[in-house]
N, C-alpha and C. Protein backbone atom coordinates (compact mmCIF):
# COMPACT_ATOMS: atom_id res chain seq x y z
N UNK A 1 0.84 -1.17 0.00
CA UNK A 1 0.00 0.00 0.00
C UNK A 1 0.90 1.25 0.00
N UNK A 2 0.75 2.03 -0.70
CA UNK A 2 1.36 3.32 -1.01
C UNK A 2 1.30 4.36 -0.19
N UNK A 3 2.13 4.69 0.62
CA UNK A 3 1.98 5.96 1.61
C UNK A 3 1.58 7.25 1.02
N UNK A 4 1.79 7.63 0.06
CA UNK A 4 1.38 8.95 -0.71
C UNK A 4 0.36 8.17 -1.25
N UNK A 5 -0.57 9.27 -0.99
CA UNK A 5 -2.31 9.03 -1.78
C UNK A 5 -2.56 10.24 -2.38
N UNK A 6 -3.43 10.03 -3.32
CA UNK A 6 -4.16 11.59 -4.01
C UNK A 6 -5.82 11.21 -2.98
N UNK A 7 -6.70 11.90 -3.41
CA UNK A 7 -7.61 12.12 -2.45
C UNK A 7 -8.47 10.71 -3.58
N UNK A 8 -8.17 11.35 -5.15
CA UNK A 8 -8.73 9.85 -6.02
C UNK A 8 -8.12 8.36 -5.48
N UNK A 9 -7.05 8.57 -5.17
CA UNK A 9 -6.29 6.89 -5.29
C UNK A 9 -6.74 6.59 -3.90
N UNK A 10 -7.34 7.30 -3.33
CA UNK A 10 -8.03 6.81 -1.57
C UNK A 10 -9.42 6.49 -2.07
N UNK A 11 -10.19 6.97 -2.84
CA UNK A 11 -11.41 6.85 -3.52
C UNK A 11 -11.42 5.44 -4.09
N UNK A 12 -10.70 5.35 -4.75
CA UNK A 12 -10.28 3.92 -5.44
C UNK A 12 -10.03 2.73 -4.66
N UNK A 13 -9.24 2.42 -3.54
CA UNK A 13 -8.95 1.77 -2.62
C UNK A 13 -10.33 1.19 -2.06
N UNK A 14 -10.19 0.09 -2.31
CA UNK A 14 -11.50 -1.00 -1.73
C UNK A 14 -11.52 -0.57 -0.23
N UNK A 15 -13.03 -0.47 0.61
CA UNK A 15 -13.27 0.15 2.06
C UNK A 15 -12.61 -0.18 3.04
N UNK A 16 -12.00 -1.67 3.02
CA UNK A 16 -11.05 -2.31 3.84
C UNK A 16 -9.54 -1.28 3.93
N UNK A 17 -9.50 -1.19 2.68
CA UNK A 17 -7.92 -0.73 2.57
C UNK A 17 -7.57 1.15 3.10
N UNK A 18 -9.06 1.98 2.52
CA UNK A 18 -9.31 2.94 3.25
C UNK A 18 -9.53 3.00 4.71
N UNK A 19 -9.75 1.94 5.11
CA UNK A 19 -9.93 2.06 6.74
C UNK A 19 -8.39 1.93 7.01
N UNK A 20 -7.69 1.00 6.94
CA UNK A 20 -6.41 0.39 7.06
C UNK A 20 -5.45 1.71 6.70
N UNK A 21 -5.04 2.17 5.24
CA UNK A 21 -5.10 3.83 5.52
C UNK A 21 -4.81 4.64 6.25
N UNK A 22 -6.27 5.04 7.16
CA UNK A 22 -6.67 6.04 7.97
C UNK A 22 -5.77 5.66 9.12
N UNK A 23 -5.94 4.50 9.43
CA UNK A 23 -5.81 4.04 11.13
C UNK A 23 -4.45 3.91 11.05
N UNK A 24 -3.64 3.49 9.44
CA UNK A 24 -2.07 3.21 9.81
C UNK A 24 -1.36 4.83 9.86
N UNK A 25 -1.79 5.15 8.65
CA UNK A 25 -0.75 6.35 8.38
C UNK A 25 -1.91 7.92 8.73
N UNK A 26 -3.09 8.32 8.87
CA UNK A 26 -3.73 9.24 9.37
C UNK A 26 -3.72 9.76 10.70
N UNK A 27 -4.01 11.29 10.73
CA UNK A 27 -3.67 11.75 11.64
C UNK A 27 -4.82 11.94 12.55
N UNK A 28 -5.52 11.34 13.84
CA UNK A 28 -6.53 11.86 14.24
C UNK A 28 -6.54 13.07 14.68
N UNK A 29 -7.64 14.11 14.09
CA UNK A 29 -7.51 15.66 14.57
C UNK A 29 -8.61 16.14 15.64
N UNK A 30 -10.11 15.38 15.28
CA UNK A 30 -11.20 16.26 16.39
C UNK A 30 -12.25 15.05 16.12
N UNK A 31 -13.42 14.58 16.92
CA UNK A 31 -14.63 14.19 16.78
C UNK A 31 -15.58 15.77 16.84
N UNK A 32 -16.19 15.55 16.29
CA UNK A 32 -17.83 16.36 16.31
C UNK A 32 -19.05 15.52 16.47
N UNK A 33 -19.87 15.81 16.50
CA UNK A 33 -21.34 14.85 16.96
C UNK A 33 -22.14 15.53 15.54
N UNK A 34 -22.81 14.82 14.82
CA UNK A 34 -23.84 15.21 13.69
C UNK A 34 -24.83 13.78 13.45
N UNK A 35 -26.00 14.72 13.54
CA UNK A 35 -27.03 13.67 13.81
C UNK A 35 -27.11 12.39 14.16
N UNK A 36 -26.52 12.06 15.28
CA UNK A 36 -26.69 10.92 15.80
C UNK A 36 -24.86 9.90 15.38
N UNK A 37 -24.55 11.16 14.56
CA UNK A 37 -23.00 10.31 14.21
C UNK A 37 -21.89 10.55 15.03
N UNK A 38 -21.11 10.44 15.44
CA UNK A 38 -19.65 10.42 15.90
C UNK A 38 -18.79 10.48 14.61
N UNK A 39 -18.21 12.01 13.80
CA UNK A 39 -17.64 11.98 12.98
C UNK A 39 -16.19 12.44 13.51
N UNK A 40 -15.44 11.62 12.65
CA UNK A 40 -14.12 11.78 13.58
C UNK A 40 -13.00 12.09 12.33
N UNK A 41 -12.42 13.61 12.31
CA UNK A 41 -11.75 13.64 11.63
C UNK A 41 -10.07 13.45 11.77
N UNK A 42 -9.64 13.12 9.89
CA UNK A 42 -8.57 12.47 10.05
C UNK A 42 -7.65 13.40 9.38
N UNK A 43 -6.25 13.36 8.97
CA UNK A 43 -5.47 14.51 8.24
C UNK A 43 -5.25 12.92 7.51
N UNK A 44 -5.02 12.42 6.44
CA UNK A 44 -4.01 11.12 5.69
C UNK A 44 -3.57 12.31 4.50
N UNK A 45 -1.94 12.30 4.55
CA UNK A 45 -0.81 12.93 3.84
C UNK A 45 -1.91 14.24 2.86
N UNK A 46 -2.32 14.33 2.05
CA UNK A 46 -2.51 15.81 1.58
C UNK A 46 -3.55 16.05 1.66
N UNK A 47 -4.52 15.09 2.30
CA UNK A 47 -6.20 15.40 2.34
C UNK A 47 -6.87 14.90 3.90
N UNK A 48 -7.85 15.49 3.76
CA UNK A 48 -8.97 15.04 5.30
C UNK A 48 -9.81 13.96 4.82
N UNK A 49 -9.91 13.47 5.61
CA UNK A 49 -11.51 12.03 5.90
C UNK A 49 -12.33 12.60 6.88
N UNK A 50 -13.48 12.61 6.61
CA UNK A 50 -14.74 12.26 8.02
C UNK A 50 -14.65 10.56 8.06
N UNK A 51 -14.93 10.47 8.88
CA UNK A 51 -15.49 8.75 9.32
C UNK A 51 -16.79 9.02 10.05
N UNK A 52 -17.55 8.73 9.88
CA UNK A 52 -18.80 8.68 10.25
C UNK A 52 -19.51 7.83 10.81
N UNK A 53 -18.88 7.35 12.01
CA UNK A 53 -19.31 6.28 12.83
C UNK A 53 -20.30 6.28 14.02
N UNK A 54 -21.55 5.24 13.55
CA UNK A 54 -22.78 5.18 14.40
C UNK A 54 -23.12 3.98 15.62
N UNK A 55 -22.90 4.75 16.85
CA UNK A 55 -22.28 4.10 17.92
C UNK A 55 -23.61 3.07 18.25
N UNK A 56 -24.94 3.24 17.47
CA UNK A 56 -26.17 2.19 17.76
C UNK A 56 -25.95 1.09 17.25
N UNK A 57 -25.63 1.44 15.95
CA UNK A 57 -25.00 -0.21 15.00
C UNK A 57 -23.84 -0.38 15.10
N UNK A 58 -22.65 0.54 15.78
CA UNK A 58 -21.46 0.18 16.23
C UNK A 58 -20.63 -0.50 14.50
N UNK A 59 -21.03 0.33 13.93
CA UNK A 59 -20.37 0.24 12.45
C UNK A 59 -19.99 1.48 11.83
N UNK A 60 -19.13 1.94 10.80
CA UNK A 60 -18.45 2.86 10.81
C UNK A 60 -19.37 2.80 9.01
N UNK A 61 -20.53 4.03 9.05
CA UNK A 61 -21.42 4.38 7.95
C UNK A 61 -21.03 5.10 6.73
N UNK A 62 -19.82 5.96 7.14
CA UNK A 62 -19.68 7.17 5.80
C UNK A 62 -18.26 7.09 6.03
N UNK A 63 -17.15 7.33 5.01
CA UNK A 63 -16.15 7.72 4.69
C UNK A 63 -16.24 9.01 3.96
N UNK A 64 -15.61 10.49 4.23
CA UNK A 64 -15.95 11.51 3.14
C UNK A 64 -14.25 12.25 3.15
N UNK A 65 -13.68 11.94 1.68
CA UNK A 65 -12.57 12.11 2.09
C UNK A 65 -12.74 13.61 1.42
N UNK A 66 -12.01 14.52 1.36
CA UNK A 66 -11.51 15.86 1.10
C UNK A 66 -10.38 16.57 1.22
N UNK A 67 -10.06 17.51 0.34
CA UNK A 67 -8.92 18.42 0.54
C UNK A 67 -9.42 20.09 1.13
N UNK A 68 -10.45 20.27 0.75
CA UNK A 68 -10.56 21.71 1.79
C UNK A 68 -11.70 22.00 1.53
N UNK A 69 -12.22 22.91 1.53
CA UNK A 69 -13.34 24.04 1.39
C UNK A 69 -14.02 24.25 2.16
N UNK A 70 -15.84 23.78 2.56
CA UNK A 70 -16.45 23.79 3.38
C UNK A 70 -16.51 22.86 4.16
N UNK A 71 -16.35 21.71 4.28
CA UNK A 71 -15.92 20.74 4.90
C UNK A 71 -15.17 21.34 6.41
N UNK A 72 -13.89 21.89 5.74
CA UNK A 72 -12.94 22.02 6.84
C UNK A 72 -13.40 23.50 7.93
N UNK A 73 -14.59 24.36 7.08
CA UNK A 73 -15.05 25.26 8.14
C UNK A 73 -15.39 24.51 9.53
N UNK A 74 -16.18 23.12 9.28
CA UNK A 74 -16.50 22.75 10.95
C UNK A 74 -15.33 22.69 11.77
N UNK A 75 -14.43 22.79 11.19
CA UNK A 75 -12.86 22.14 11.90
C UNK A 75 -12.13 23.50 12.52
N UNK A 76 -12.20 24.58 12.20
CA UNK A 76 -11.86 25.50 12.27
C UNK A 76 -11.41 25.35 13.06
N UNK A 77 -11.62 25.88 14.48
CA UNK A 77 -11.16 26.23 15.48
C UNK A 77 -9.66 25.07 15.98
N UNK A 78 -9.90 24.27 15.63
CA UNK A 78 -9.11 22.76 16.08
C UNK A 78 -7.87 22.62 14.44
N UNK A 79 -7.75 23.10 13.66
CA UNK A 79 -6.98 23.05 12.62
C UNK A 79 -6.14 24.59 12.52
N UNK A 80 -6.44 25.18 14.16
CA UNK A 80 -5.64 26.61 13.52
C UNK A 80 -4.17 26.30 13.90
N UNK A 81 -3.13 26.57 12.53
CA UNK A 81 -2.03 26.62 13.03
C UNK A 81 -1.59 25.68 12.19
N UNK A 82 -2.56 24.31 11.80
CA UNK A 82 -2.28 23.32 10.95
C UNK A 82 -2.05 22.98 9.32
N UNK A 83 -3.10 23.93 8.88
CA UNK A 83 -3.38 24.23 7.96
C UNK A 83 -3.19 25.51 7.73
């Protein structure tokens, strides 16, 4: 598995291997709470992930990977200095 990713070649990567990814080489930065989710963001080398994990089914629902825009406004406060 390739330590440098584009935000596509993480897209591409079967869900197993995106989890594997996150957890080997990602950076955990903040949880937030959104509707009922536990989204927990990640830094992996030039882009962000949400993980979107729902603590009722105790399964991990959404992957949303990204490089910036509105996304990273929720992060604000917790990414100053980082970005």
């Amino acid at each position: 598995m390739p330590i440098k990713l584009t935000v596509k070649e993480f897209r591409d990567l079967p869900r197993q291997e995106q989890l594997d990814v996150i957890f080997t080489i990602g950076d955990y930065i903040e949880t937030r709470f959104d509707e009922g989710f536990q989204v927990m963001l990640y830094a992996v080398d030039r882009f962000f992930v949400e993980l979107y994990y729902d603590p009722l089914t105790n399964k991990i629902q959404l992957l949303n990977p990204f490089i910036s825009g509105s996304f990273l406004n929720k992060y604000a406060k917790s990414l100053k200095g980082i970005v």
